[in-house]
C-alpha atoms as a PDB file:
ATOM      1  CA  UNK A   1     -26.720   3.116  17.551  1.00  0.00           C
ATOM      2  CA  UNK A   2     -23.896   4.205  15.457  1.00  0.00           C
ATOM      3  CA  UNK A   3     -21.776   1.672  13.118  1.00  0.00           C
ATOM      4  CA  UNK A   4     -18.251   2.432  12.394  1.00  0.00           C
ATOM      5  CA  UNK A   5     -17.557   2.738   8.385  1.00  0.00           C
ATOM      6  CA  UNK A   6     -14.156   3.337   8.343  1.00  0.00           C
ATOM      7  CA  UNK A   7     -11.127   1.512  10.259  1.00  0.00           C
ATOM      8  CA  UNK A   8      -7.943   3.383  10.728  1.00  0.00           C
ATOM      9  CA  UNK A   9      -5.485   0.459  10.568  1.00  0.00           C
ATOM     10  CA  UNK A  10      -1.651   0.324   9.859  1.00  0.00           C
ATOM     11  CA  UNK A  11      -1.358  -1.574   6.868  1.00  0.00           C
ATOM     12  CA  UNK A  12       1.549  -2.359   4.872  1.00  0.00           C
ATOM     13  CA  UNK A  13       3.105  -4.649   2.746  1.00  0.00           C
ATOM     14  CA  UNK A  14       4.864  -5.870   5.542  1.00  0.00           C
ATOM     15  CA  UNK A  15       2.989  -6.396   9.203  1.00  0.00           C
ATOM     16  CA  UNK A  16      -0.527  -6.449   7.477  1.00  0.00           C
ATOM     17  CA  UNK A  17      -3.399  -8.263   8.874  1.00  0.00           C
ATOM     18  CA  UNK A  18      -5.567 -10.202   6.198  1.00  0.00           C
ATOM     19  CA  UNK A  19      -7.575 -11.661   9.139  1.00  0.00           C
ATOM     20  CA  UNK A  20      -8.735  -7.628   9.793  1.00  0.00           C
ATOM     21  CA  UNK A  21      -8.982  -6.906   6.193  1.00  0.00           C
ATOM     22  CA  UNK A  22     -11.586  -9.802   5.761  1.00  0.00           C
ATOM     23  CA  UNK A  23     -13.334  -8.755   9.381  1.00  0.00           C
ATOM     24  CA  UNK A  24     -13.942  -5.803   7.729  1.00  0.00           C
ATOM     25  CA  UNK A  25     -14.882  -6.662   4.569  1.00  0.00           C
ATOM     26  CA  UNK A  26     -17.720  -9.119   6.129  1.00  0.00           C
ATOM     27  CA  UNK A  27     -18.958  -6.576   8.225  1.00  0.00           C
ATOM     28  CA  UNK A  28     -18.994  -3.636   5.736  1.00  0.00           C
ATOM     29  CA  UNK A  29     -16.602  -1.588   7.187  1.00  0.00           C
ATOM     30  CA  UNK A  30     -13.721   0.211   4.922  1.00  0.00           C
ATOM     31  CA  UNK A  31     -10.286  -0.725   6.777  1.00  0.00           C
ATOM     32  CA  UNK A  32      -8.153   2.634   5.635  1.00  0.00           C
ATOM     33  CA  UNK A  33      -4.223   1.875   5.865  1.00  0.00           C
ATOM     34  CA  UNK A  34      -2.349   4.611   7.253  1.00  0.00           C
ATOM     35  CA  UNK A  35       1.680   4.807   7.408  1.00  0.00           C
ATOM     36  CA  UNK A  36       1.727   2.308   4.406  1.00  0.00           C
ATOM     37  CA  UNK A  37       4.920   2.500   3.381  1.00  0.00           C
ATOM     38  CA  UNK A  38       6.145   1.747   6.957  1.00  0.00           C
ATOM     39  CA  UNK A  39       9.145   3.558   8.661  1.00  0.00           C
ATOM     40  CA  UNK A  40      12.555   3.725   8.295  1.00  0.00           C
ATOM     41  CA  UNK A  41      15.198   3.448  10.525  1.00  0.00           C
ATOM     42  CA  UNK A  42      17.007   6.891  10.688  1.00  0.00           C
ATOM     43  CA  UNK A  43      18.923   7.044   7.500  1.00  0.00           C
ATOM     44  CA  UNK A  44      17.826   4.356   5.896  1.00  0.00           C
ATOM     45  CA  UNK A  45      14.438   3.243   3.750  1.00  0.00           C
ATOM     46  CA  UNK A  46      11.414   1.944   4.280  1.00  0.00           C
ATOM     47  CA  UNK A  47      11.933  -1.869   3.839  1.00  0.00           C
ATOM     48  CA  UNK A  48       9.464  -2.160   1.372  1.00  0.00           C
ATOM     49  CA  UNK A  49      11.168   0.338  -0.772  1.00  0.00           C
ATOM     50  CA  UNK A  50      13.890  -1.869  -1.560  1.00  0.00           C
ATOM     51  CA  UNK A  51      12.192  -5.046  -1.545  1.00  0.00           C
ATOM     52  CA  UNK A  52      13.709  -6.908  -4.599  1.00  0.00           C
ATOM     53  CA  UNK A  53      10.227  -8.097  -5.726  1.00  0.00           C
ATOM     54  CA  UNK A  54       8.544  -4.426  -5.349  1.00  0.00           C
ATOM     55  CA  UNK A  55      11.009  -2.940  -7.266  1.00  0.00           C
ATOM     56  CA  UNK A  56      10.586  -5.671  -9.977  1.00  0.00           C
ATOM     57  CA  UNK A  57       7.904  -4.664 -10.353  1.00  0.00           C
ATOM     58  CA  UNK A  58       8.219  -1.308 -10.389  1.00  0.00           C
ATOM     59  CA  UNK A  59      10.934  -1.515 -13.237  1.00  0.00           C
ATOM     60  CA  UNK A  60       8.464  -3.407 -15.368  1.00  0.00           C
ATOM     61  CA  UNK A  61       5.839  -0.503 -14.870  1.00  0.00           C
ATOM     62  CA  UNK A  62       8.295   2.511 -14.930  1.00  0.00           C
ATOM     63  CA  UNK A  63       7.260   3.484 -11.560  1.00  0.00           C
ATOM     64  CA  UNK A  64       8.807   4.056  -8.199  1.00  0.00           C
ATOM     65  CA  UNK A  65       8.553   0.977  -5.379  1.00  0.00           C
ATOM     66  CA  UNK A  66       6.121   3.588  -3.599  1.00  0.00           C
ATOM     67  CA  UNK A  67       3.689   3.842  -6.740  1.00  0.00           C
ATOM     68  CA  UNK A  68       3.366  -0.141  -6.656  1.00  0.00           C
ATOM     69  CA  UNK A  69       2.784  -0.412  -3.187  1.00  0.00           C
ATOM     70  CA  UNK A  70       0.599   1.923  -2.607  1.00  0.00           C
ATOM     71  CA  UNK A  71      -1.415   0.632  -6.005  1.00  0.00           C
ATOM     72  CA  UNK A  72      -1.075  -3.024  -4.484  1.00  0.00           C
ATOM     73  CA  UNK A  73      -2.841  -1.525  -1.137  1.00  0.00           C
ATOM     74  CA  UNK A  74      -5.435   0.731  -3.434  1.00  0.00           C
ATOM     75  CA  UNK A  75      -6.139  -2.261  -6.057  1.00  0.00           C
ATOM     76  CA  UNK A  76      -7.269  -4.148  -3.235  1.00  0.00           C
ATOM     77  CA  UNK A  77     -10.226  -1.791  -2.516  1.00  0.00           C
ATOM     78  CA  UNK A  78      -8.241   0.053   0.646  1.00  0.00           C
ATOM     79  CA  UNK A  79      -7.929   3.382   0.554  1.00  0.00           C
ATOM     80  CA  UNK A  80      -4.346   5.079   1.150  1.00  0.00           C
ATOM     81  CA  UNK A  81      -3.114   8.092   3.985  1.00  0.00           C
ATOM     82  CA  UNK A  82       0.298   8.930   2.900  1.00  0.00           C
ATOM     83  CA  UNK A  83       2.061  11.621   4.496  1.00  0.00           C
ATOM     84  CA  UNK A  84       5.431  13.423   2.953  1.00  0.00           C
ATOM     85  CA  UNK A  85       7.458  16.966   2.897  1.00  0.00           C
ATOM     86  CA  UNK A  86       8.795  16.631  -0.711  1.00  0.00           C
ATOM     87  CA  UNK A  87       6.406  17.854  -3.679  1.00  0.00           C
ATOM     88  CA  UNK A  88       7.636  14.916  -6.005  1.00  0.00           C
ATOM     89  CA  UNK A  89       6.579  11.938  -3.418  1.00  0.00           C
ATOM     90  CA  UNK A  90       2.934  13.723  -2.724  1.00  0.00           C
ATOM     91  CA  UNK A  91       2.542  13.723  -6.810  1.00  0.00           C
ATOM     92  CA  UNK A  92       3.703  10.228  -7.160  1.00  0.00           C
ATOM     93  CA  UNK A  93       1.401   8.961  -4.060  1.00  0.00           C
ATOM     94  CA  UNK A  94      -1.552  10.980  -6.055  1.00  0.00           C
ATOM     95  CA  UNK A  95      -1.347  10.384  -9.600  1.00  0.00           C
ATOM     96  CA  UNK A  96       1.001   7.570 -10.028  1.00  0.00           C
ATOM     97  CA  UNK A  97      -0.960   5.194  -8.307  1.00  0.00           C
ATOM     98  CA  UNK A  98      -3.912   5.762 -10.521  1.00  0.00           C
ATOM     99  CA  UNK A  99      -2.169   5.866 -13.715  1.00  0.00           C
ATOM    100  CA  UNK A 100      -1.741   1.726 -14.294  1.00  0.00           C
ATOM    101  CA  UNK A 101      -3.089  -1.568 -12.843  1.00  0.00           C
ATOM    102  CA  UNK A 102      -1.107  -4.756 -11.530  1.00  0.00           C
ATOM    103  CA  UNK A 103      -1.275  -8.083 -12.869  1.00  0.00           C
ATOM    104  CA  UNK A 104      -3.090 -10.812 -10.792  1.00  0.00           C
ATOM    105  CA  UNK A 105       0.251 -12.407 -10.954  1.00  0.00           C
ATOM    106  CA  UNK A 106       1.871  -9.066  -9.463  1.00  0.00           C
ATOM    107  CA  UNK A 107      -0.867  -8.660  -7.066  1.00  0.00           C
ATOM    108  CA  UNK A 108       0.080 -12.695  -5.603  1.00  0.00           C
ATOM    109  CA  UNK A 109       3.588 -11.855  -6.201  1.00  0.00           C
ATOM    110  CA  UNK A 110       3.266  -8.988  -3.527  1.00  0.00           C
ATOM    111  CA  UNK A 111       1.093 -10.567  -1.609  1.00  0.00           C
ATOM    112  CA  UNK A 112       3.311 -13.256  -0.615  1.00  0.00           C
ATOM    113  CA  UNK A 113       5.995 -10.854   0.756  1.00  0.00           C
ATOM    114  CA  UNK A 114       5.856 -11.288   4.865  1.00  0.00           C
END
């Protein structure tokens, strides 16, 4: 009998599902987030992208509201498919994430955006 490992899940900042994430968790499966930035409405941003407390905290870091939440989804143990056509976003979503480490009181602080 095969076991799934790995859950493909849209997870974001916004619309996540902490009852899945813990599912998961319990039953030793990886829940991956996919599209975790979310999407825009033609023209505009990603809501998360101009969340005042993301970009707090983003300012406070030097990084871009993608680094932190992408590095609130990764410090949290789930893994990260981002997808993007500009060379600058595909560096920040690979080595800007990596390159610092929220706060406990950043990772709440996020957290508690719905």
């Amino acid at each position: 009998r095969l076991v799934s490992s790995t859950r493909r899940y849209r997870n974001q900042t916004w619309g996540r599902d902490d009852a899945t994430l813990a599912a998961c968790r319990r039953h030793n499966i990886t829940l991956m987030a996919y599209s975790p930035l979310g999407s825009a409405a033609p023209g505009g941003v990603p809501r998360v992208l101009s969340d005042t407390n993301v970009r707090a905290v983003a300012a406070a870091h030097n990084r871009t509201a993608a680094a932190v939440a992408l590095r609130w989804l990764v410090q949290q143990g789930v893994p990260v498919v981002t997808q993007s056509d500009k060379k600058e976003h595909m560096v920040d979503d690979l080595e800007g994430v990596f390159s610092f480490e929220l706060t406990d009181s950043e990772m709440a602080r996020l957290a508690a955006i719905r």
